[in-house]
PDB file of N, CA and C in Angstrom:
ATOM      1  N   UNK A   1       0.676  -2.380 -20.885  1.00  0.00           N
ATOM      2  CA  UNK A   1       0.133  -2.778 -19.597  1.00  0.00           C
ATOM      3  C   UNK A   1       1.179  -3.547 -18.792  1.00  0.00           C
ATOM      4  N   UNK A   2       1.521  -4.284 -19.351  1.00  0.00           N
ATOM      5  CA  UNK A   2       2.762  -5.264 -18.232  1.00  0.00           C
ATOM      6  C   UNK A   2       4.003  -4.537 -18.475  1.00  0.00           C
ATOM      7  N   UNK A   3       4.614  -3.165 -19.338  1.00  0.00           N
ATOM      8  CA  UNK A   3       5.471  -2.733 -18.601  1.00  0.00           C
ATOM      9  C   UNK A   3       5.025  -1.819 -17.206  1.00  0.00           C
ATOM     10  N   UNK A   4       3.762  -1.348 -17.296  1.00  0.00           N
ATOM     11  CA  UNK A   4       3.434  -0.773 -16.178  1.00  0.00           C
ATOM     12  C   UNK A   4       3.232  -1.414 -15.099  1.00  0.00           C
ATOM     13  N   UNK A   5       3.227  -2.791 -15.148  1.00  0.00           N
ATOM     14  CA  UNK A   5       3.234  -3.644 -13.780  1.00  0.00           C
ATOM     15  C   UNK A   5       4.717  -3.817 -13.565  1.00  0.00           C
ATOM     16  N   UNK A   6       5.534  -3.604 -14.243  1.00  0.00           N
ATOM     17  CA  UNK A   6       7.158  -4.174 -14.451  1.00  0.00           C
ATOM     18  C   UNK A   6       7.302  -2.989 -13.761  1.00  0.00           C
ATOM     19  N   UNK A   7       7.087  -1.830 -14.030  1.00  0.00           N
ATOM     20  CA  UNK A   7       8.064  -0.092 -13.544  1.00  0.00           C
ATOM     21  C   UNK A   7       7.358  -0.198 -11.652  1.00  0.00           C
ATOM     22  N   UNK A   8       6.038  -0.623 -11.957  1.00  0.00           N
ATOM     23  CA  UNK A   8       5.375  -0.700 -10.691  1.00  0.00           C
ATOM     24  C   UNK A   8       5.749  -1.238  -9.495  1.00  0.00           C
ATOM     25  N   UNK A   9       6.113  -2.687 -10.452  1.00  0.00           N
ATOM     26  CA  UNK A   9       7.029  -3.825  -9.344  1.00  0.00           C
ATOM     27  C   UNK A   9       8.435  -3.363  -8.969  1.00  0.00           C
ATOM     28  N   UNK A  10       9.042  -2.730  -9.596  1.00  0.00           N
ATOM     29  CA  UNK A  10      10.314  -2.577  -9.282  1.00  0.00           C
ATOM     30  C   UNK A  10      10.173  -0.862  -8.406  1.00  0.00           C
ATOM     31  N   UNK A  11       9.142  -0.400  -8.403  1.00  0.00           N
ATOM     32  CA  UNK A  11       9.247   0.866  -7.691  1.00  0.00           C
ATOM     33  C   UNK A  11       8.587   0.469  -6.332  1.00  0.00           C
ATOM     34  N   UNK A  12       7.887  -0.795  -6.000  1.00  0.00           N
ATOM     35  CA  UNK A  12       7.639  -1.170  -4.821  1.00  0.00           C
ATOM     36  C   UNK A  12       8.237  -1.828  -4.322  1.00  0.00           C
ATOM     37  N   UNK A  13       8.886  -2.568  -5.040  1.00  0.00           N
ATOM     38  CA  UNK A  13      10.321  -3.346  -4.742  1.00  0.00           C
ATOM     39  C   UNK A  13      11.704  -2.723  -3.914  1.00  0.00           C
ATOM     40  N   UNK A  14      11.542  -1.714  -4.713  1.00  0.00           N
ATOM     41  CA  UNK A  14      13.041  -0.249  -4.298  1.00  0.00           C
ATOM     42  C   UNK A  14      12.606  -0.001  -2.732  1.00  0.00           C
ATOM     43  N   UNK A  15      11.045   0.766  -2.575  1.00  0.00           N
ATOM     44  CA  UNK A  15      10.175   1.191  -1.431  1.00  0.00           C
ATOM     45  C   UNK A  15      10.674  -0.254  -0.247  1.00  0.00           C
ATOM     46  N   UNK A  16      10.116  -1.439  -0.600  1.00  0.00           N
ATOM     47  CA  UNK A  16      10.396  -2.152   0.255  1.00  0.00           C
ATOM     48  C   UNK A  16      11.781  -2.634   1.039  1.00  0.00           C
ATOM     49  N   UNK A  17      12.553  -2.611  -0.124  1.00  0.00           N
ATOM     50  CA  UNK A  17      13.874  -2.470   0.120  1.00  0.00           C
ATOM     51  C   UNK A  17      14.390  -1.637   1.253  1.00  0.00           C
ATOM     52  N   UNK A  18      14.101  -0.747   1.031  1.00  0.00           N
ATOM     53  CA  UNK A  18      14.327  -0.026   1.520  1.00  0.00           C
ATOM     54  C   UNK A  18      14.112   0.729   3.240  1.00  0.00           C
ATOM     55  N   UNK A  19      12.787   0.130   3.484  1.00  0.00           N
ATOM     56  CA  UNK A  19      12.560  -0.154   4.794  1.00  0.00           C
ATOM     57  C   UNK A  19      12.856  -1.254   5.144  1.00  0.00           C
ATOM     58  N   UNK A  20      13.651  -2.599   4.677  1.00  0.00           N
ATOM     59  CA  UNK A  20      13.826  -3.967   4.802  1.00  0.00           C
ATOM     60  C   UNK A  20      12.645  -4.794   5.198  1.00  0.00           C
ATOM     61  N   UNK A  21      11.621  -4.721   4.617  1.00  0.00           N
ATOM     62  CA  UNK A  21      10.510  -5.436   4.432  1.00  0.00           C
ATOM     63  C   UNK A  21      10.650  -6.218   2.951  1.00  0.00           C
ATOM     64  N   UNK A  22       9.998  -7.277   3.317  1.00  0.00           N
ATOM     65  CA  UNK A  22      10.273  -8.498   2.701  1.00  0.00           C
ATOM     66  C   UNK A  22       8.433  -8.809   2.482  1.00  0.00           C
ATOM     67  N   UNK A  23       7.926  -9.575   1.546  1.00  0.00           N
ATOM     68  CA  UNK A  23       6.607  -9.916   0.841  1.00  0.00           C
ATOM     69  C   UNK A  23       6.152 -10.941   2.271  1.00  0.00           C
ATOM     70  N   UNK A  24       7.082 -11.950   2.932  1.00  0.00           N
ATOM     71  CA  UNK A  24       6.712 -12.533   4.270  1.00  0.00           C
ATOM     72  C   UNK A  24       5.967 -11.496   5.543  1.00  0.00           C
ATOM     73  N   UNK A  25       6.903 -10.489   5.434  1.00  0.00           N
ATOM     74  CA  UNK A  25       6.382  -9.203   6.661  1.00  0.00           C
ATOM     75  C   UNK A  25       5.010  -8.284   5.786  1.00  0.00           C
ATOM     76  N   UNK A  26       4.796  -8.347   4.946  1.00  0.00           N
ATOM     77  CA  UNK A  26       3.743  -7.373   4.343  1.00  0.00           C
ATOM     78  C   UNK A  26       2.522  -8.991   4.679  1.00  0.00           C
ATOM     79  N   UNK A  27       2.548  -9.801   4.478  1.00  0.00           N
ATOM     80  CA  UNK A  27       1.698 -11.054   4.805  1.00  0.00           C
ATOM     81  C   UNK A  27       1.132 -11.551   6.049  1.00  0.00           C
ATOM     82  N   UNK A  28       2.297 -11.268   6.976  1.00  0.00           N
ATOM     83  CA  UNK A  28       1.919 -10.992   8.521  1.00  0.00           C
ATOM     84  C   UNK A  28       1.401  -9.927   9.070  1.00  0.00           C
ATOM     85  N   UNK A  29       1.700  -9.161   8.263  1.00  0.00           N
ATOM     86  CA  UNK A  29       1.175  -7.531   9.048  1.00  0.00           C
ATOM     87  C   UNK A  29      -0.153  -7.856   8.426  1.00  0.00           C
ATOM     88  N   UNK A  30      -0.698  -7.778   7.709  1.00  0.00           N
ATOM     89  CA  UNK A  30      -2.278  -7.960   7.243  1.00  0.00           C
ATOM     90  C   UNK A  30      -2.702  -8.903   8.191  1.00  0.00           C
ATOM     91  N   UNK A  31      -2.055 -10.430   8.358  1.00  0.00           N
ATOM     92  CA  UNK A  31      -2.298 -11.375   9.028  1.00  0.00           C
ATOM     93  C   UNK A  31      -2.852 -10.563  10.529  1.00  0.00           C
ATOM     94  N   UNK A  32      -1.509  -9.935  10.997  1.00  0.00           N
ATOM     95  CA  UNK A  32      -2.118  -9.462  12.080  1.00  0.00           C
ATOM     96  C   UNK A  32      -3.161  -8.341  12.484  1.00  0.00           C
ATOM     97  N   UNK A  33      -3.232  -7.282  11.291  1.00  0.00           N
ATOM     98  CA  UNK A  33      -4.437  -7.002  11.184  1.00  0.00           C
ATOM     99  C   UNK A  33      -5.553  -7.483  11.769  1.00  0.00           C
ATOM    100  N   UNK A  34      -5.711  -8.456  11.422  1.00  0.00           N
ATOM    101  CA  UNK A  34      -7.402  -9.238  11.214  1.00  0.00           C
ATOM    102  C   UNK A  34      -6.958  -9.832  12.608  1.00  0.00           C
ATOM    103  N   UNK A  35      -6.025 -10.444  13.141  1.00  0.00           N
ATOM    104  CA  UNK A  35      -6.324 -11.088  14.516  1.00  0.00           C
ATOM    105  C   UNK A  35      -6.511  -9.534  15.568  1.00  0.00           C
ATOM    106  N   UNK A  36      -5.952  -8.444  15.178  1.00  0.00           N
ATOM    107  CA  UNK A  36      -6.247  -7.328  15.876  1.00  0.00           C
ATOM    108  C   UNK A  36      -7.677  -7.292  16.162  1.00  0.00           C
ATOM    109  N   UNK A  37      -8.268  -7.006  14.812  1.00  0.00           N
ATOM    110  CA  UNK A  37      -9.680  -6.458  14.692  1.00  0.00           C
ATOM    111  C   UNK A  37     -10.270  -7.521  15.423  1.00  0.00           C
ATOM    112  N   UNK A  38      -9.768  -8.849  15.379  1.00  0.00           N
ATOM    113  CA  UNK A  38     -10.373 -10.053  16.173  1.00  0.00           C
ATOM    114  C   UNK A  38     -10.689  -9.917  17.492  1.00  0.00           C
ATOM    115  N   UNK A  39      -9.119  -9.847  18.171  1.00  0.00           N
ATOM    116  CA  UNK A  39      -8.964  -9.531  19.380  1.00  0.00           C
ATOM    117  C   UNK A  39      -9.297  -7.814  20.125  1.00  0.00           C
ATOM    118  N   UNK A  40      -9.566  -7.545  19.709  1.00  0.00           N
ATOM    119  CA  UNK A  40     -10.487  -6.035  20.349  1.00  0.00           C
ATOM    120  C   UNK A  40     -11.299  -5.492  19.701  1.00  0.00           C
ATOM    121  N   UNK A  41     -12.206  -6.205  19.024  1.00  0.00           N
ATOM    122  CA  UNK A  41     -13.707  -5.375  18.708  1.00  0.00           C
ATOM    123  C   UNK A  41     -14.188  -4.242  18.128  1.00  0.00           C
ATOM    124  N   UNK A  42     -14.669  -3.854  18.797  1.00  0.00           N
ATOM    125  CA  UNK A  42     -14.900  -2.342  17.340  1.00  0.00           C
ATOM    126  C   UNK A  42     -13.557  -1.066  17.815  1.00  0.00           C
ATOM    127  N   UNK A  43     -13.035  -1.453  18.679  1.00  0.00           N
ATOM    128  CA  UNK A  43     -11.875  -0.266  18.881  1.00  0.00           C
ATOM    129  C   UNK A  43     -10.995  -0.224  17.913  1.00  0.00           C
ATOM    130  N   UNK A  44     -10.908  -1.403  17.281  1.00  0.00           N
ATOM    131  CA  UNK A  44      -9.935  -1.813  15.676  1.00  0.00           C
ATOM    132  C   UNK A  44     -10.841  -0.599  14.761  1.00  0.00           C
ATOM    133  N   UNK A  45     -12.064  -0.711  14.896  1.00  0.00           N
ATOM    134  CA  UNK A  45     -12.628  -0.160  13.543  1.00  0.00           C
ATOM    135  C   UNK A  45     -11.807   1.320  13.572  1.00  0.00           C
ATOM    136  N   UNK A  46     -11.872   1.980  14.681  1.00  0.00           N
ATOM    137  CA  UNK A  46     -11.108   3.376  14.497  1.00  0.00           C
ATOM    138  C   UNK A  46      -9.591   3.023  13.755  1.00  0.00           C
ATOM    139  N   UNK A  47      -8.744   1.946  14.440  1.00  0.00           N
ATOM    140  CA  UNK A  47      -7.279   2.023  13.602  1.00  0.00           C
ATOM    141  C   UNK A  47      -7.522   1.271  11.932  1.00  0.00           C
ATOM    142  N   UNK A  48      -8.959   0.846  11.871  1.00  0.00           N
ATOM    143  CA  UNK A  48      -9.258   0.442  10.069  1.00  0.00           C
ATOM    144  C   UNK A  48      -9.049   1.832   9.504  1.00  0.00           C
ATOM    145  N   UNK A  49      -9.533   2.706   9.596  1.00  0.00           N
ATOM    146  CA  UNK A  49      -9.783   4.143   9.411  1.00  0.00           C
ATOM    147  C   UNK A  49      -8.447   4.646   9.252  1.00  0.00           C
ATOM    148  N   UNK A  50      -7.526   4.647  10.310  1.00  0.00           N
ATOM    149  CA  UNK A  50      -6.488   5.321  10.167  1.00  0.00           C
ATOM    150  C   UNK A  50      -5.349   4.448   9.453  1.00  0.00           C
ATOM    151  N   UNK A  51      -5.847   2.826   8.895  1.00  0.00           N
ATOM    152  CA  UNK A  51      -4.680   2.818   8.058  1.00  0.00           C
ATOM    153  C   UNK A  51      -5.230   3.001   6.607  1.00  0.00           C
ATOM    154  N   UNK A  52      -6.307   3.137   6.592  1.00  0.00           N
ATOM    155  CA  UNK A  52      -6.622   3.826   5.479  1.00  0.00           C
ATOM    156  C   UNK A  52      -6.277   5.115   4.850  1.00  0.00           C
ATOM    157  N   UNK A  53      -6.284   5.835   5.944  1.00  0.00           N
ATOM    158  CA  UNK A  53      -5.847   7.354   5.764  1.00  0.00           C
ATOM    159  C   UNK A  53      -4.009   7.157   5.538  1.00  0.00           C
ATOM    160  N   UNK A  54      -3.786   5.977   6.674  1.00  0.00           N
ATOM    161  CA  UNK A  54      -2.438   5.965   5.991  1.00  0.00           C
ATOM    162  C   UNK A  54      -2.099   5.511   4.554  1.00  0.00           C
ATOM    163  N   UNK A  55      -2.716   4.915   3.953  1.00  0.00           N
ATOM    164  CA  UNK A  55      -2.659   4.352   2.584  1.00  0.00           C
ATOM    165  C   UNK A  55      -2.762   4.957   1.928  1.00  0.00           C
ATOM    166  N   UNK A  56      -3.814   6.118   2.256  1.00  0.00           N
ATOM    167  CA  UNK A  56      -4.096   6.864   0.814  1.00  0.00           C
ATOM    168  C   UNK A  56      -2.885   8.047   0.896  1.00  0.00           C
ATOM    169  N   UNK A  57      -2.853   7.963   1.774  1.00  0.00           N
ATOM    170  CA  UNK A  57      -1.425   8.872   1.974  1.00  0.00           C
ATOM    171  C   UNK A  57      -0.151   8.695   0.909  1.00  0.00           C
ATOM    172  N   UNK A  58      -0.502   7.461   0.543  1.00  0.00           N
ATOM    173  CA  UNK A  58       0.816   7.148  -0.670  1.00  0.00           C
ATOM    174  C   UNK A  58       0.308   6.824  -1.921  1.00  0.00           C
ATOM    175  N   UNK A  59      -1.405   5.982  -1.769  1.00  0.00           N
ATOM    176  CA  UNK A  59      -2.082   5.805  -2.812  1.00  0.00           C
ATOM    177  C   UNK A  59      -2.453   6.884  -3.709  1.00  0.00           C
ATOM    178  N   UNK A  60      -3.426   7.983  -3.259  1.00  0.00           N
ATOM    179  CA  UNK A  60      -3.513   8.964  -3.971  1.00  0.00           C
ATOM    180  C   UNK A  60      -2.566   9.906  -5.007  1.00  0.00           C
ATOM    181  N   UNK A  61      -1.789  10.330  -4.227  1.00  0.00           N
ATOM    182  CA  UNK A  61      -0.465  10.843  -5.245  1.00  0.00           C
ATOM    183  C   UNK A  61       0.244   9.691  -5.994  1.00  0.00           C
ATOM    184  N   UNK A  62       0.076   8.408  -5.987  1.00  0.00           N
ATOM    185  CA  UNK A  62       0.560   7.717  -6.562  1.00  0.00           C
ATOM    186  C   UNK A  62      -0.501   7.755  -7.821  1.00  0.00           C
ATOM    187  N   UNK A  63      -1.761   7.541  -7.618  1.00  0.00           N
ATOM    188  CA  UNK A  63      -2.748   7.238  -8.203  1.00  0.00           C
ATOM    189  C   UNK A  63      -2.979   9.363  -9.882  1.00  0.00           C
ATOM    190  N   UNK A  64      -2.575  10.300  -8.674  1.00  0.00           N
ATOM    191  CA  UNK A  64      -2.286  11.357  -9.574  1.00  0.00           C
ATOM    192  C   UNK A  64      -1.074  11.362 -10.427  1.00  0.00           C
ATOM    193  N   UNK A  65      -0.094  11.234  -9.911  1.00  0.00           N
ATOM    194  CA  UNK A  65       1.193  11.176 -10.488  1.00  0.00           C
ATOM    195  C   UNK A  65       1.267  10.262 -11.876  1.00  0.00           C
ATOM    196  N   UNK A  66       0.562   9.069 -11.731  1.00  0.00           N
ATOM    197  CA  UNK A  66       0.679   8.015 -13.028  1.00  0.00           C
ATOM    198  C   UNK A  66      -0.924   9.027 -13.748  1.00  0.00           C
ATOM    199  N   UNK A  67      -1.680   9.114 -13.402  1.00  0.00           N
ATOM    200  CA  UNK A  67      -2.689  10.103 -14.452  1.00  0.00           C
ATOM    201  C   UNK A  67      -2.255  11.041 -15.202  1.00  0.00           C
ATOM    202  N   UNK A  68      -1.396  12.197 -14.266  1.00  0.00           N
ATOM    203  CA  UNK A  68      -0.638  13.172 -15.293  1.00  0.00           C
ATOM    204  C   UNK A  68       0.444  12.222 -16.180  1.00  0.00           C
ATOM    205  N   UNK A  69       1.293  11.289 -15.527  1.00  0.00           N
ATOM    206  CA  UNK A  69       1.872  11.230 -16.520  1.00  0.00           C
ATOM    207  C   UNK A  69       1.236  10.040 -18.015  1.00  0.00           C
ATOM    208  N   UNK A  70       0.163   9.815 -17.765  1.00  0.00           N
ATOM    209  CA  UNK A  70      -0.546   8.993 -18.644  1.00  0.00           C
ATOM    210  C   UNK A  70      -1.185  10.248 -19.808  1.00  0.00           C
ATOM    211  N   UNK A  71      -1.813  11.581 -19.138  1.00  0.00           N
ATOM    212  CA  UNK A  71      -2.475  12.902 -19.969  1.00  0.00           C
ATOM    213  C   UNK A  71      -1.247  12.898 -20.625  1.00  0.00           C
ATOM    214  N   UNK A  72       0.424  13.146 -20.059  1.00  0.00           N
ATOM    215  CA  UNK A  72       0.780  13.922 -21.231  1.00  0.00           C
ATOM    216  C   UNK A  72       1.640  12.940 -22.119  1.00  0.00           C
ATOM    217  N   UNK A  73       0.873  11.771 -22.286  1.00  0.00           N
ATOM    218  CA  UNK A  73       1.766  10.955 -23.447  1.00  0.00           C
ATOM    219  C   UNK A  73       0.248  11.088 -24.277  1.00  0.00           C
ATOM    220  N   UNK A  74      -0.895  11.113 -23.886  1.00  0.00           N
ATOM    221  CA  UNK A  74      -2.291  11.162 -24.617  1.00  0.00           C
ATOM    222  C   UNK A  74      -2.271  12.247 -25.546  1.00  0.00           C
TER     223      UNK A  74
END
């Protein structure tokens, strides 16, 4: 289990790197999130939606990719 948080951390680590985002900018962007949804009302609820869709956009195949490779060590 904690090497899989170790391979995890360092493969989100690489990702972040890599766009030069830093754990401060992933903290503000949520931050600003919520003052979004604050400051304009349910018109946020449509961009809740679409960063969802953006998420799963990386979540899902992330979420398949570690399943297969979890089946073929089983």
């Amino acid at each position: 289990m904690a090497l899989k948080l170790l391979v995890l951390s360092f493969l989100v680590g690489i990702v972040m790197s890599a766009f030069g985002w830093t754990p401060w900018d992933v903290l503000y962007g949520i931050r600003e999130f919520f003052l979004r949804i604050w400051d304009l009302g349910f018109d946020a609820l449509a961009r809740f939606g679409d960063y969802i869709l953006l998420g799963a956009a990386i979540v899902i195949p992330a979420f398949i990719l570690l399943r297969i490779l979890n089946y073929r060590r089983g």
